[in-house]
PDB file of N, CA and C in Angstrom:
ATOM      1  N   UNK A   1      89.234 -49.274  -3.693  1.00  0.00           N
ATOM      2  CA  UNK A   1      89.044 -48.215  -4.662  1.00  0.00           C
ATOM      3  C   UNK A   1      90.010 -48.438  -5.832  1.00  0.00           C
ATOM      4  N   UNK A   2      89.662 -48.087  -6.554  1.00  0.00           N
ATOM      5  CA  UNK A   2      90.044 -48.146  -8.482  1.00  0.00           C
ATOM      6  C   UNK A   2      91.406 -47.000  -8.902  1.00  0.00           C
ATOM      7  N   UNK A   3      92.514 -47.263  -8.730  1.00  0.00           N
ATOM      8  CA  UNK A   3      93.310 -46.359  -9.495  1.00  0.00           C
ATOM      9  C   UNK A   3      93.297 -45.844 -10.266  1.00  0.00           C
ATOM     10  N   UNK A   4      92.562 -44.833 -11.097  1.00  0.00           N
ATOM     11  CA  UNK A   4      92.748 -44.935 -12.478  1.00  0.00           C
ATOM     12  C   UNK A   4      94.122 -43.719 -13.057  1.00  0.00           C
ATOM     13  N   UNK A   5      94.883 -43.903 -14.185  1.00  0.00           N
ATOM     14  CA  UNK A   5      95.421 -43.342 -14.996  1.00  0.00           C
ATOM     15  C   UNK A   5      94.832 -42.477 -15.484  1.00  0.00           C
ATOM     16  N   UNK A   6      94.918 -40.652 -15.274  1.00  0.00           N
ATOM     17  CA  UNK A   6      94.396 -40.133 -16.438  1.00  0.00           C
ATOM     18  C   UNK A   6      94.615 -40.487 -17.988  1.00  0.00           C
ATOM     19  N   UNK A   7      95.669 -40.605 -18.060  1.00  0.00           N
ATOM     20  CA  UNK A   7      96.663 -40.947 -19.240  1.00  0.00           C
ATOM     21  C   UNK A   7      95.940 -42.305 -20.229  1.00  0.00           C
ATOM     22  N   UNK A   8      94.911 -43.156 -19.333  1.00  0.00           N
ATOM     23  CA  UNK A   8      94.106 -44.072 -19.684  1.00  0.00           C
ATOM     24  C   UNK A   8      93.167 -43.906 -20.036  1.00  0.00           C
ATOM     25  N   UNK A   9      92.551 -42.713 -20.029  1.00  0.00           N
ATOM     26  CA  UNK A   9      91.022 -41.983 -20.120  1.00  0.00           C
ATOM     27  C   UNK A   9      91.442 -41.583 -21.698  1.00  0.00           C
ATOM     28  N   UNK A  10      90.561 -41.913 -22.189  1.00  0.00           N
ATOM     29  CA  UNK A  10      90.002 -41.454 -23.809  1.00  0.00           C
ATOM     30  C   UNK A  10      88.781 -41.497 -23.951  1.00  0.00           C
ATOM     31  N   UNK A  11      88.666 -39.892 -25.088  1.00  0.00           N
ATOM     32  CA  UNK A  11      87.432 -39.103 -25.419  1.00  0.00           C
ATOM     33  C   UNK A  11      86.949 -40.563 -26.379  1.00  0.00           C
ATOM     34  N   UNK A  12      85.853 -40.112 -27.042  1.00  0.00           N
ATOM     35  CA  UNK A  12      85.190 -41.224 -27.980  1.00  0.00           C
ATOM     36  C   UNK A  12      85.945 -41.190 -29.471  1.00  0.00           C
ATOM     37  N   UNK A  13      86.355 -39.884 -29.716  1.00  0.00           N
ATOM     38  CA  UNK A  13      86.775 -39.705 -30.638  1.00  0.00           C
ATOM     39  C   UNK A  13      88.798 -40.335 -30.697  1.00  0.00           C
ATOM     40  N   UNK A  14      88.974 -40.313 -29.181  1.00  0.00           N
ATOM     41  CA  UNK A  14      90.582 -40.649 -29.374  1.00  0.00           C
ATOM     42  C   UNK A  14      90.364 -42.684 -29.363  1.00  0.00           C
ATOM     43  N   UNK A  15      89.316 -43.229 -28.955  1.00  0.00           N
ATOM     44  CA  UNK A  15      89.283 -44.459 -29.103  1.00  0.00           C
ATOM     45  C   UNK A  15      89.007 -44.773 -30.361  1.00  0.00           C
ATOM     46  N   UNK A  16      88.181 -44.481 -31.084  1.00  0.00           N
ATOM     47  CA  UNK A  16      87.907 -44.620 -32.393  1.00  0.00           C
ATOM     48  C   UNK A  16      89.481 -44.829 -33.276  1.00  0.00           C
ATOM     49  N   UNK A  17      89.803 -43.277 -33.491  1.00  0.00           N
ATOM     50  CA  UNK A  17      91.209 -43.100 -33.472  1.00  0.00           C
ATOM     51  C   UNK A  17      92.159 -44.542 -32.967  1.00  0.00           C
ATOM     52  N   UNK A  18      92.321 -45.013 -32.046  1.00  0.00           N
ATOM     53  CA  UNK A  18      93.049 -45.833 -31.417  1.00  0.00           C
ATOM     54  C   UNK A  18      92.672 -47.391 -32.119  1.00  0.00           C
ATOM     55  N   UNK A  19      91.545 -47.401 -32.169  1.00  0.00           N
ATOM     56  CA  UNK A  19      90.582 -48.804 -32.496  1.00  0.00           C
ATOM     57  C   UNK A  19      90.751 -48.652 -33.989  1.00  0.00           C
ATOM     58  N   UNK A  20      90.827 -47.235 -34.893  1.00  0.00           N
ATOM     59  CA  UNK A  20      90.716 -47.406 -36.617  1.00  0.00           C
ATOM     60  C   UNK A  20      89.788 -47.969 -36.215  1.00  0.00           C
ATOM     61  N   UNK A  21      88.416 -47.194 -36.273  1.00  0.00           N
ATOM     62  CA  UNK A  21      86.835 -47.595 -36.551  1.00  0.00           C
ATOM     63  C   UNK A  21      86.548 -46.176 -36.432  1.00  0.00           C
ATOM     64  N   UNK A  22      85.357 -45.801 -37.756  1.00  0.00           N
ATOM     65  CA  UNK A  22      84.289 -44.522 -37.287  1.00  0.00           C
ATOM     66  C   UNK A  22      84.341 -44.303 -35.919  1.00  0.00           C
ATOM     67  N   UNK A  23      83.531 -43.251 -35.480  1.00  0.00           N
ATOM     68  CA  UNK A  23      83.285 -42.486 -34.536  1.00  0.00           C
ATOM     69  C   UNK A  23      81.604 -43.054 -34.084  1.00  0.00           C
ATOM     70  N   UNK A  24      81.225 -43.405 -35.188  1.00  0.00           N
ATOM     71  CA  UNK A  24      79.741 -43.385 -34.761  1.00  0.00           C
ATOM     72  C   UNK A  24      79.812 -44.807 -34.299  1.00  0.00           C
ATOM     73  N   UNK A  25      80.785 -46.048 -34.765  1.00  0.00           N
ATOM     74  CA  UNK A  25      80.681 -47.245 -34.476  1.00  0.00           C
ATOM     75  C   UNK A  25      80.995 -47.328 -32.617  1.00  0.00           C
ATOM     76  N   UNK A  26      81.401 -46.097 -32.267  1.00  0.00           N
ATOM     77  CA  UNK A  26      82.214 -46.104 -30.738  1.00  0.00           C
ATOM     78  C   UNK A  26      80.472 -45.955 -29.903  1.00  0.00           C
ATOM     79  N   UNK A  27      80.238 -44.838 -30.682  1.00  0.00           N
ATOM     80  CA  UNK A  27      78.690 -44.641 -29.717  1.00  0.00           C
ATOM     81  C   UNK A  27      77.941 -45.384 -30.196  1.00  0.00           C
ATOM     82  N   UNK A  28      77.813 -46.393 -30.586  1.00  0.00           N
ATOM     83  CA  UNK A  28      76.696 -47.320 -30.854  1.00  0.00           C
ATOM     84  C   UNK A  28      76.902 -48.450 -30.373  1.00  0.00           C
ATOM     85  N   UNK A  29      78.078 -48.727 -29.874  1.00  0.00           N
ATOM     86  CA  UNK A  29      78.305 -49.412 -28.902  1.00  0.00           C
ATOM     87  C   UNK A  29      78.425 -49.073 -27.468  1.00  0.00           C
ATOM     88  N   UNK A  30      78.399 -48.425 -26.985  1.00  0.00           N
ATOM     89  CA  UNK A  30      77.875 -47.530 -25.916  1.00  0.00           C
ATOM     90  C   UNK A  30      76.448 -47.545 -25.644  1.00  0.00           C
ATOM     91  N   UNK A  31      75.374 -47.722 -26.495  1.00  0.00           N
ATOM     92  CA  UNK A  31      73.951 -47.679 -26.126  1.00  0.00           C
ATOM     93  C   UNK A  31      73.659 -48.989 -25.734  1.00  0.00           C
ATOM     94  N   UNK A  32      72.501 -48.468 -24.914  1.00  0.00           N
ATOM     95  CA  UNK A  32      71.686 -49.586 -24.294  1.00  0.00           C
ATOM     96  C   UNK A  32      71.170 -50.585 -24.559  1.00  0.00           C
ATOM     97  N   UNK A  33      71.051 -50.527 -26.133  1.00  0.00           N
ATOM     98  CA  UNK A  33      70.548 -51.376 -27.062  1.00  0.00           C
ATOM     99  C   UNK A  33      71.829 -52.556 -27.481  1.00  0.00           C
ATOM    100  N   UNK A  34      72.685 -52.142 -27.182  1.00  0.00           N
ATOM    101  CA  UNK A  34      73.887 -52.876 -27.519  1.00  0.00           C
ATOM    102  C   UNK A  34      74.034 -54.374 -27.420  1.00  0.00           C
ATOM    103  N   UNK A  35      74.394 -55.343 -27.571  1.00  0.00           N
ATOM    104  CA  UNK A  35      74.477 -56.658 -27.337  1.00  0.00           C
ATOM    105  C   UNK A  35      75.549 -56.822 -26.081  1.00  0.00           C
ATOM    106  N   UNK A  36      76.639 -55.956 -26.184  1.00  0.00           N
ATOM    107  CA  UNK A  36      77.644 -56.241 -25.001  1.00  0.00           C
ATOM    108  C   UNK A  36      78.306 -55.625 -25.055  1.00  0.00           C
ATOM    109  N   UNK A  37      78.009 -53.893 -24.431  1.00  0.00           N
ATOM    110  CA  UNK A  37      78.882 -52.477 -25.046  1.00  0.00           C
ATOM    111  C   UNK A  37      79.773 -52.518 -24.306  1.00  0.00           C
ATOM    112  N   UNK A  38      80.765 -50.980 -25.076  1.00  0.00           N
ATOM    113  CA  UNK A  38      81.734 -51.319 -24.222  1.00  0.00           C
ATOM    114  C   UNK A  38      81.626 -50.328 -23.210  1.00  0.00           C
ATOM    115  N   UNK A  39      83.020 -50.916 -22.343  1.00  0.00           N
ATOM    116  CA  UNK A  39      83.024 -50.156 -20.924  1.00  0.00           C
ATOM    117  C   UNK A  39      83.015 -48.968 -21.279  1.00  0.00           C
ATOM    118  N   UNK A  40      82.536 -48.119 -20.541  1.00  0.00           N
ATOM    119  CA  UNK A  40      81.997 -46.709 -20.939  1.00  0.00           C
ATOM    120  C   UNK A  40      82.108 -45.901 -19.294  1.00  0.00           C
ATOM    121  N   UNK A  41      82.758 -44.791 -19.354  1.00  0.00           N
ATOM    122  CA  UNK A  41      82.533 -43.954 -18.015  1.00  0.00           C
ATOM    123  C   UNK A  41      81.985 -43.111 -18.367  1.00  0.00           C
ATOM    124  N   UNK A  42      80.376 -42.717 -17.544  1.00  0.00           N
ATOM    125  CA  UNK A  42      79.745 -41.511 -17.961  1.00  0.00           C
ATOM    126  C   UNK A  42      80.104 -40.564 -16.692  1.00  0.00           C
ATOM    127  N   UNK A  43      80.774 -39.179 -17.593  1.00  0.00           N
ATOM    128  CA  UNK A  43      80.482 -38.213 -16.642  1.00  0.00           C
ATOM    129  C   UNK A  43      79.795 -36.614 -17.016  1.00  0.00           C
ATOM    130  N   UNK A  44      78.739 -36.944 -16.333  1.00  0.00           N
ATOM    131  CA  UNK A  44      77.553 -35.692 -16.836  1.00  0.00           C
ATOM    132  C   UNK A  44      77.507 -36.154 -18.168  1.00  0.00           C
ATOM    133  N   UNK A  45      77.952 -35.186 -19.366  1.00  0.00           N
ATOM    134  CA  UNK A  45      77.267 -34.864 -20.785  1.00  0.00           C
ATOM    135  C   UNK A  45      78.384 -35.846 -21.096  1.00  0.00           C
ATOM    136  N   UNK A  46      79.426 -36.071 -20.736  1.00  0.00           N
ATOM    137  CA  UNK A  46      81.182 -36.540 -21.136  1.00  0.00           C
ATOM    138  C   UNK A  46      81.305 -38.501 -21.279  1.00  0.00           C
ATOM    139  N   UNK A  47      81.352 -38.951 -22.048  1.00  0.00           N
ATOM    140  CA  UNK A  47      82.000 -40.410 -22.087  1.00  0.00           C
ATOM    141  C   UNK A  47      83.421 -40.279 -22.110  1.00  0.00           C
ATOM    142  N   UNK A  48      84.037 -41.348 -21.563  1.00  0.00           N
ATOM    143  CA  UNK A  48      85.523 -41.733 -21.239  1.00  0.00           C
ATOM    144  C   UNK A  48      85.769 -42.807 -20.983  1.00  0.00           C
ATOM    145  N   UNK A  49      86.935 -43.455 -21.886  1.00  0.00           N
ATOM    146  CA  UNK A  49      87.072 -44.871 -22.012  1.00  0.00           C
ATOM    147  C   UNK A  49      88.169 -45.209 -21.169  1.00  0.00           C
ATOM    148  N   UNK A  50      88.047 -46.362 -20.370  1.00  0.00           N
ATOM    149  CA  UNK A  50      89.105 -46.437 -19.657  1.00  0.00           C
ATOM    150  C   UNK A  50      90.364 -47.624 -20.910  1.00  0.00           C
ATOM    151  N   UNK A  51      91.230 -47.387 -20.961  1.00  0.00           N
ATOM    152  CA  UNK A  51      92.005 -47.739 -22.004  1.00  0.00           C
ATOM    153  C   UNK A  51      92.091 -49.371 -21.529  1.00  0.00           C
ATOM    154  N   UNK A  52      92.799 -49.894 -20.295  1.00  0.00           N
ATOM    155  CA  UNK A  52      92.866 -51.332 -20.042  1.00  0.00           C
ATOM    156  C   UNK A  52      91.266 -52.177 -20.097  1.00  0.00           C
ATOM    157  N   UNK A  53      90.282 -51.736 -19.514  1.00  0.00           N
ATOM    158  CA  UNK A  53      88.926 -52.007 -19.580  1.00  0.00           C
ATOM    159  C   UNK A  53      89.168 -52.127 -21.174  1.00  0.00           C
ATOM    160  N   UNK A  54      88.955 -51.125 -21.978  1.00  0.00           N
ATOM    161  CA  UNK A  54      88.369 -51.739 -23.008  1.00  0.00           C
ATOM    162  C   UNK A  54      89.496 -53.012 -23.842  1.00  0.00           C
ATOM    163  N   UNK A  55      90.602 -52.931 -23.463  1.00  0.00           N
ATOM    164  CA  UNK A  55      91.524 -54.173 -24.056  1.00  0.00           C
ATOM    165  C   UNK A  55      90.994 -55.039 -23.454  1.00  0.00           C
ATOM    166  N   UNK A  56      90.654 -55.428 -22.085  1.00  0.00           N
ATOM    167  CA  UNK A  56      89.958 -56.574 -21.891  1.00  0.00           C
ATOM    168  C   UNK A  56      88.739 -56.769 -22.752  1.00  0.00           C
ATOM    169  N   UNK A  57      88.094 -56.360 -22.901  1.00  0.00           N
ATOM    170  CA  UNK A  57      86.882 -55.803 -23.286  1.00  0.00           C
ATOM    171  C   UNK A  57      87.152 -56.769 -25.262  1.00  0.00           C
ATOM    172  N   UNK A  58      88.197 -55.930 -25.480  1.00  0.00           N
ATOM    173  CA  UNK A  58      88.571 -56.504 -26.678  1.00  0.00           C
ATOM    174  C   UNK A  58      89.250 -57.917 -26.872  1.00  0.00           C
ATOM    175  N   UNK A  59      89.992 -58.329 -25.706  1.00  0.00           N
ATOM    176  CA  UNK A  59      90.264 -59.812 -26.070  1.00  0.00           C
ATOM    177  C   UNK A  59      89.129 -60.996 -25.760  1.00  0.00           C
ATOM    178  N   UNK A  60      88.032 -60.305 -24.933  1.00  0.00           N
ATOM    179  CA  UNK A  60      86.907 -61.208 -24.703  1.00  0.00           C
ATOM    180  C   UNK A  60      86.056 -60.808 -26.144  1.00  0.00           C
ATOM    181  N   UNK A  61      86.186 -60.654 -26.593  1.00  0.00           N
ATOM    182  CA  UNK A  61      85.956 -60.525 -28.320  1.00  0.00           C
ATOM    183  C   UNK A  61      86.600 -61.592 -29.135  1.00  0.00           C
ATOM    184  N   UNK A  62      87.663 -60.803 -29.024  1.00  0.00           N
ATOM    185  CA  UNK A  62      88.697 -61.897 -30.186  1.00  0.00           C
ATOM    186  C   UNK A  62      88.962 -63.443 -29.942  1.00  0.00           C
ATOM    187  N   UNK A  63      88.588 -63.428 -28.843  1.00  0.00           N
ATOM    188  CA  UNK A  63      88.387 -65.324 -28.589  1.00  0.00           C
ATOM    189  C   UNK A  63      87.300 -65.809 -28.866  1.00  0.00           C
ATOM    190  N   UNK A  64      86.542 -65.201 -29.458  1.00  0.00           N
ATOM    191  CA  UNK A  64      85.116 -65.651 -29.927  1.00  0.00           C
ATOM    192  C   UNK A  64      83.827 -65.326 -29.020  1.00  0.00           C
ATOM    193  N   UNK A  65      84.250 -64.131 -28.640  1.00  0.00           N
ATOM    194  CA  UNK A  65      82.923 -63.796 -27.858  1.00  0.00           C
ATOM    195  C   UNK A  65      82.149 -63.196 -28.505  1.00  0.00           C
ATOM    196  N   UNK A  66      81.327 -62.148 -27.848  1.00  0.00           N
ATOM    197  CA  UNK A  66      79.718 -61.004 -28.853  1.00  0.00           C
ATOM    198  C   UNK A  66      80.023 -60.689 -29.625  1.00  0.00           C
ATOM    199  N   UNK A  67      79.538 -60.504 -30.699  1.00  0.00           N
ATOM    200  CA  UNK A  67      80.153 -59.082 -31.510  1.00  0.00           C
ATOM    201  C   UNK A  67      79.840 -58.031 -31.247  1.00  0.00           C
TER     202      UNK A  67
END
């Protein structure tokens, strides 16, 4: 089982925030349509980003991965 940090959990709006990118660029990467979204926890109506997930998430980027 998965430890998680509350303290690691961010709304869409505090990643955005964190990332300096729109708000809408966070949920559009989140859809299904996406090329290679990011990690995303759905709960019920609620998204929540797990903070280390998406740094991985982001250095498999910056080495030349999806956009």
């Amino acid at each position: 089982m998965i430890t998680i940090n509350p303290t690691d959990l961010l709304t869409p709006e505090e990643l955005a925030t964190r990332l300096k990118v729109p708000k809408s660029w966070v949920y559009e990467k989140t859809r299904g349509r996406a090329r290679d979204p990011l990690p995303v926890m759905r709960i019920g109506k609620y998204m929540r980003f797990h903070w280390p997930e998406v740094v991985v998430w982001l250095q498999a980027h910056q080495q030349g991965g999806l956009t």
